[in-house]
N, C-alpha and C. Protein backbone atom coordinates (compact mmCIF):
# COMPACT_ATOMS: atom_id res chain seq x y z
N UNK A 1 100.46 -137.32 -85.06
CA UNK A 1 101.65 -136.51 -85.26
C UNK A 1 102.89 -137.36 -84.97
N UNK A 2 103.49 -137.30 -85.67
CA UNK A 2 105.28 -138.05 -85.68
C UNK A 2 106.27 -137.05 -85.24
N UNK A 3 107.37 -137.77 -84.33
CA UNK A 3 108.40 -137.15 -83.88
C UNK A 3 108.89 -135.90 -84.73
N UNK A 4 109.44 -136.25 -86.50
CA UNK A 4 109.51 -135.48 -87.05
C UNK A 4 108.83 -134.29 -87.31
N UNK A 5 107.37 -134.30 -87.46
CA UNK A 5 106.84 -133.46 -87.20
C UNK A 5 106.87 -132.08 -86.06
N UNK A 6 107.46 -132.62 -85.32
CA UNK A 6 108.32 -131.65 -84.30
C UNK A 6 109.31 -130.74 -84.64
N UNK A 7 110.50 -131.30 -85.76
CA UNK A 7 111.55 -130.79 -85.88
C UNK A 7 111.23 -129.26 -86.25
N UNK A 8 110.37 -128.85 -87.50
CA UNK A 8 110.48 -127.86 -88.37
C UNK A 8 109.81 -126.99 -86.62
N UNK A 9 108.89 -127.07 -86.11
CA UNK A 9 107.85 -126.34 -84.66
C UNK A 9 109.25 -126.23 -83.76
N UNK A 10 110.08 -126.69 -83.85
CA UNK A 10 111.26 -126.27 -82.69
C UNK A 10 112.74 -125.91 -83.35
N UNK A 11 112.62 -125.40 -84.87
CA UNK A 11 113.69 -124.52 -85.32
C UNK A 11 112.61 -123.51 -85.67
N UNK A 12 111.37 -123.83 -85.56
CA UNK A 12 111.25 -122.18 -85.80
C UNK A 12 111.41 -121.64 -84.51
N UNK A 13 110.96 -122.28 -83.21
CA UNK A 13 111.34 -121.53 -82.03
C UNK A 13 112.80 -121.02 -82.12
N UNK A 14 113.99 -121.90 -82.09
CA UNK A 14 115.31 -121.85 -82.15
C UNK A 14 115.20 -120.21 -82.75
N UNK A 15 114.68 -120.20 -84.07
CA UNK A 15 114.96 -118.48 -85.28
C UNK A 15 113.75 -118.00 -85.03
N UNK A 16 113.41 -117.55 -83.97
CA UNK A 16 112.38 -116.86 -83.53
C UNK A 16 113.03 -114.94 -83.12
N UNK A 17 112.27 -114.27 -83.51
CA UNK A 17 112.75 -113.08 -82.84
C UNK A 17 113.14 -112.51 -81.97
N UNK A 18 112.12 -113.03 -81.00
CA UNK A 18 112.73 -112.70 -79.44
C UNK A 18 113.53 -113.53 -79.03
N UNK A 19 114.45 -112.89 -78.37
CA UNK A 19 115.73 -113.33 -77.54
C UNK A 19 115.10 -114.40 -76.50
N UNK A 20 113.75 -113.83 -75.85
CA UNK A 20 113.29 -114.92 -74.57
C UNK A 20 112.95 -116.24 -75.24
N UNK A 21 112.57 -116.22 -76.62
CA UNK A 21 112.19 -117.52 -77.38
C UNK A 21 113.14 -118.36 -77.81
N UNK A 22 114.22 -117.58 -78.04
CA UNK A 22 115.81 -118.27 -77.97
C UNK A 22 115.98 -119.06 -76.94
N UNK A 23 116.56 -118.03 -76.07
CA UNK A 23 116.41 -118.35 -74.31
C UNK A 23 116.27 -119.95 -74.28
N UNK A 24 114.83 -119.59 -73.96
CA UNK A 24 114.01 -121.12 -73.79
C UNK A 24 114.25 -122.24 -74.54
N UNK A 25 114.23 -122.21 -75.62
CA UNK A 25 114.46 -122.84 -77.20
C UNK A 25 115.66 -123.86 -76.74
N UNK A 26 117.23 -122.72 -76.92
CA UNK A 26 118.34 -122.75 -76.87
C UNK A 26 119.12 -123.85 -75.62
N UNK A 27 118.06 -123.70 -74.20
CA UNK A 27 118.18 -124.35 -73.32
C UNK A 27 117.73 -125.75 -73.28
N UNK A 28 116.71 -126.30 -74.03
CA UNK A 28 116.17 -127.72 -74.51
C UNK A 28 116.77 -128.06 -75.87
N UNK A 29 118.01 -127.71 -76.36
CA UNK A 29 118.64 -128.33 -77.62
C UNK A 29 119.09 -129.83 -77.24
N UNK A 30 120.29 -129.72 -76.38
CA UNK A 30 120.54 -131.19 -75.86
C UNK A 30 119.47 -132.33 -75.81
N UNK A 31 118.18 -132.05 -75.13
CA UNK A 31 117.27 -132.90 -74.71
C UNK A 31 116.34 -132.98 -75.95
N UNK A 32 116.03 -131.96 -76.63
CA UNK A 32 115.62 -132.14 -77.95
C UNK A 32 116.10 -132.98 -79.52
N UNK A 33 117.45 -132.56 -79.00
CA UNK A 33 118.03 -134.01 -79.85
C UNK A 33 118.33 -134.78 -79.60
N UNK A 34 118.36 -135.22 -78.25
CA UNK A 34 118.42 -136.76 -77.75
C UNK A 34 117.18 -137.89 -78.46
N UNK A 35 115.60 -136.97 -78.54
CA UNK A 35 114.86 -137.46 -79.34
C UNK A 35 114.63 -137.57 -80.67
N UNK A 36 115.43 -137.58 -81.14
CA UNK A 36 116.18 -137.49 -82.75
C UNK A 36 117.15 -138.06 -82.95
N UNK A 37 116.77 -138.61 -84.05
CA UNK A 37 118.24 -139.59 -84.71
C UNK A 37 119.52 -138.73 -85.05
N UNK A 38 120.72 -138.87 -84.47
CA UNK A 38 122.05 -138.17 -85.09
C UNK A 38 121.54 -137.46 -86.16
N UNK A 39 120.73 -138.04 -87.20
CA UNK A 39 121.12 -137.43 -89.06
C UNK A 39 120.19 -136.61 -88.70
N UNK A 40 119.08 -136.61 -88.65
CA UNK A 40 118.17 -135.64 -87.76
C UNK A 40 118.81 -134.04 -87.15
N UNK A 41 119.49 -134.87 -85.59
CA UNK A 41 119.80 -133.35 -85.59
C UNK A 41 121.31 -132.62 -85.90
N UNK A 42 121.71 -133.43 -86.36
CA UNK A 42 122.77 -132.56 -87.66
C UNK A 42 122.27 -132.05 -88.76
N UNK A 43 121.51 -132.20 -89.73
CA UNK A 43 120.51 -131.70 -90.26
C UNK A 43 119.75 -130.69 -90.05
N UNK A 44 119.17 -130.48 -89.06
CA UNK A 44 118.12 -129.41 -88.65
C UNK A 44 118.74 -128.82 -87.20
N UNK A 45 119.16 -129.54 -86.31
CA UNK A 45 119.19 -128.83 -84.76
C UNK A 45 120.78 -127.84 -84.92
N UNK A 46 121.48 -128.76 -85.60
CA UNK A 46 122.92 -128.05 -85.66
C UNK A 46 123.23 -126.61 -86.45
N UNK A 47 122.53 -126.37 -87.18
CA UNK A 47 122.61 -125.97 -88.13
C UNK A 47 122.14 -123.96 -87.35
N UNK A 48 120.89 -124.86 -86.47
CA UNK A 48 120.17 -123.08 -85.71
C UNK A 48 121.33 -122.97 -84.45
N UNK A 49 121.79 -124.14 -83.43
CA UNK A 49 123.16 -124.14 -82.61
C UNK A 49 123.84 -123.18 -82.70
N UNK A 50 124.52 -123.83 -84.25
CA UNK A 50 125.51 -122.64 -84.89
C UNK A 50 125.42 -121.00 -85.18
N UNK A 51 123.87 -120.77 -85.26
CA UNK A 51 123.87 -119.49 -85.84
C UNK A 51 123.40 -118.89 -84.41
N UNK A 52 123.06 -119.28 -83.15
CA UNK A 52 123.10 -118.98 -82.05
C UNK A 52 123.89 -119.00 -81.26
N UNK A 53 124.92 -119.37 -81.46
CA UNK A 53 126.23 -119.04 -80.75
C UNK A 53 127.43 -118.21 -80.55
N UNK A 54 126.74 -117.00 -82.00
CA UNK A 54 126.69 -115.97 -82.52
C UNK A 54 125.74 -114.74 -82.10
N UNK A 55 124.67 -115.40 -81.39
CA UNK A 55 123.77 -114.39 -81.55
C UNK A 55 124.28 -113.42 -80.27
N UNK A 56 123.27 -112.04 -80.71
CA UNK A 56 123.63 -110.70 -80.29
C UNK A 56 123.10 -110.76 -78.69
N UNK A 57 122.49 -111.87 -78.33
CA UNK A 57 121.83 -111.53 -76.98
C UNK A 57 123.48 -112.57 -75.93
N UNK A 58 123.69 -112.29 -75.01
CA UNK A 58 124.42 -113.14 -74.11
C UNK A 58 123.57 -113.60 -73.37
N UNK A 59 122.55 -113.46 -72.91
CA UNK A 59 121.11 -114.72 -72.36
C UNK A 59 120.93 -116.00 -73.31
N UNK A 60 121.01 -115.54 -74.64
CA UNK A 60 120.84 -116.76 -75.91
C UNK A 60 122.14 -117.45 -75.64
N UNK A 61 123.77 -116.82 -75.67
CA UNK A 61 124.34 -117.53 -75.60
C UNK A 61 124.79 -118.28 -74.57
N UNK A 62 124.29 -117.53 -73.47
CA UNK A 62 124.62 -118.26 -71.99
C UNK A 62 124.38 -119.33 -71.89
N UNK A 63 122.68 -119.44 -72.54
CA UNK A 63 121.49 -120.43 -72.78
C UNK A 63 122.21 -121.94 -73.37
N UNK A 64 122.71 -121.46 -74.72
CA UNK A 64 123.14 -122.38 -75.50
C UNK A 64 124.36 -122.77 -74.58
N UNK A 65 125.47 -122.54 -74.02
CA UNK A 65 126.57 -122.61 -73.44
C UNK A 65 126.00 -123.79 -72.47
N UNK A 66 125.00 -123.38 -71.69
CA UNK A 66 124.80 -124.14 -70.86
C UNK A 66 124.75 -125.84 -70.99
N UNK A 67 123.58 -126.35 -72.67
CA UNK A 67 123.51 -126.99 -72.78
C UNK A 67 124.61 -127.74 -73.87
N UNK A 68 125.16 -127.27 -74.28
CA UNK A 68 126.20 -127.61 -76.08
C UNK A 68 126.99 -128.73 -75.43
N UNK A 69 127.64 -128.83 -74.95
CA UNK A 69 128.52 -129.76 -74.58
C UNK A 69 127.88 -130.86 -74.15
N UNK A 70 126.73 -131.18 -74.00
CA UNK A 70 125.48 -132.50 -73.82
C UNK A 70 125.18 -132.71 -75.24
N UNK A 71 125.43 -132.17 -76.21
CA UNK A 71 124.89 -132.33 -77.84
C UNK A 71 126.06 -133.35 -77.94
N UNK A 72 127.54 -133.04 -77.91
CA UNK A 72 128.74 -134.20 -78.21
C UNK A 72 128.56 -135.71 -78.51
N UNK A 73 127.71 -136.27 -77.25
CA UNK A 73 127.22 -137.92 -77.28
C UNK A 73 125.76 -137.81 -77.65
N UNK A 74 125.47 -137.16 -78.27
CA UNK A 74 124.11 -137.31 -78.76
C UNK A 74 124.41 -137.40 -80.53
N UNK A 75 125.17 -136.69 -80.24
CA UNK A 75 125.63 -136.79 -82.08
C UNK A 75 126.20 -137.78 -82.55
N UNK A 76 127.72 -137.99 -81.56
CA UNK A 76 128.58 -139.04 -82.16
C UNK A 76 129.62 -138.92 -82.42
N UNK A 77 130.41 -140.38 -82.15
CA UNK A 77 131.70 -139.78 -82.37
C UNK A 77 132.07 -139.63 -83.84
N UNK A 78 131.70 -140.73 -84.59
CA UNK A 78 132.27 -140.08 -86.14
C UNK A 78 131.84 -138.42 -86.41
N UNK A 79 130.71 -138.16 -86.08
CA UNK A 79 130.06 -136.88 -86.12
C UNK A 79 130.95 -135.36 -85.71
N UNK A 80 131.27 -135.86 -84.21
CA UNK A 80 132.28 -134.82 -83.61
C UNK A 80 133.52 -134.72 -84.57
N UNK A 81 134.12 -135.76 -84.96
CA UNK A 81 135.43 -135.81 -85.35
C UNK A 81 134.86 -134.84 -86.92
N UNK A 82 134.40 -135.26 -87.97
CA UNK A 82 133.83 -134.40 -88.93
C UNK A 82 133.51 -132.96 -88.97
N UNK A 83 132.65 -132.44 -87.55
CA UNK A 83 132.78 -131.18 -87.82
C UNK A 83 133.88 -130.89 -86.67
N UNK A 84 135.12 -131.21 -86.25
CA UNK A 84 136.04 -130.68 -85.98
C UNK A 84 136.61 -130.33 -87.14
N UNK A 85 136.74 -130.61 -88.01
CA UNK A 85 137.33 -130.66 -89.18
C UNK A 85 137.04 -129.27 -89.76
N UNK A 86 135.67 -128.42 -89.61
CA UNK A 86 135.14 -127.27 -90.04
C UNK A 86 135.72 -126.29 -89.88
């Protein structure tokens, strides 16, 4: 099994139903894309981030809150500056 092989097994956790699968999920984003190349998790990790930072539970977003601001140097700076731009 290859790293990649991981990605698709931990966005489906990320869009999982339950809020506790969020939770958990939501709290290993940072450290989950540290093992991923930038294009990687802009591609796939950013993409569930976003639609959880939204979500209806405040445990999911607490979750995510906690870790988001550790995603910044994992991405990059050309990266940050680009989706400031959004």
């Amino acid at each position: 099994m290859r790293l990649t092989d991981l990605v698709p097994a931990y966005v489906r956790l990320l869009r999982d139903n339950e809020a506790e699968v969020h939770i958990a999920a939501a709290g290993k984003a940072t450290k989950f894309s540290q093992i991923l190349s930038p294009e990687l998790s802009i591609q796939h990790i950013l993409p569930c981030v976003k639609e959880l930072s939204s979500d209806s539970s405040q445990h999911v977003r607490s979750a995510l809150a906690s870790v988001i601001m550790g995603m910044a140097p994992v991405l990059g700076k050309k990266t940050r500056k680009s989706l400031e731009k959004t």
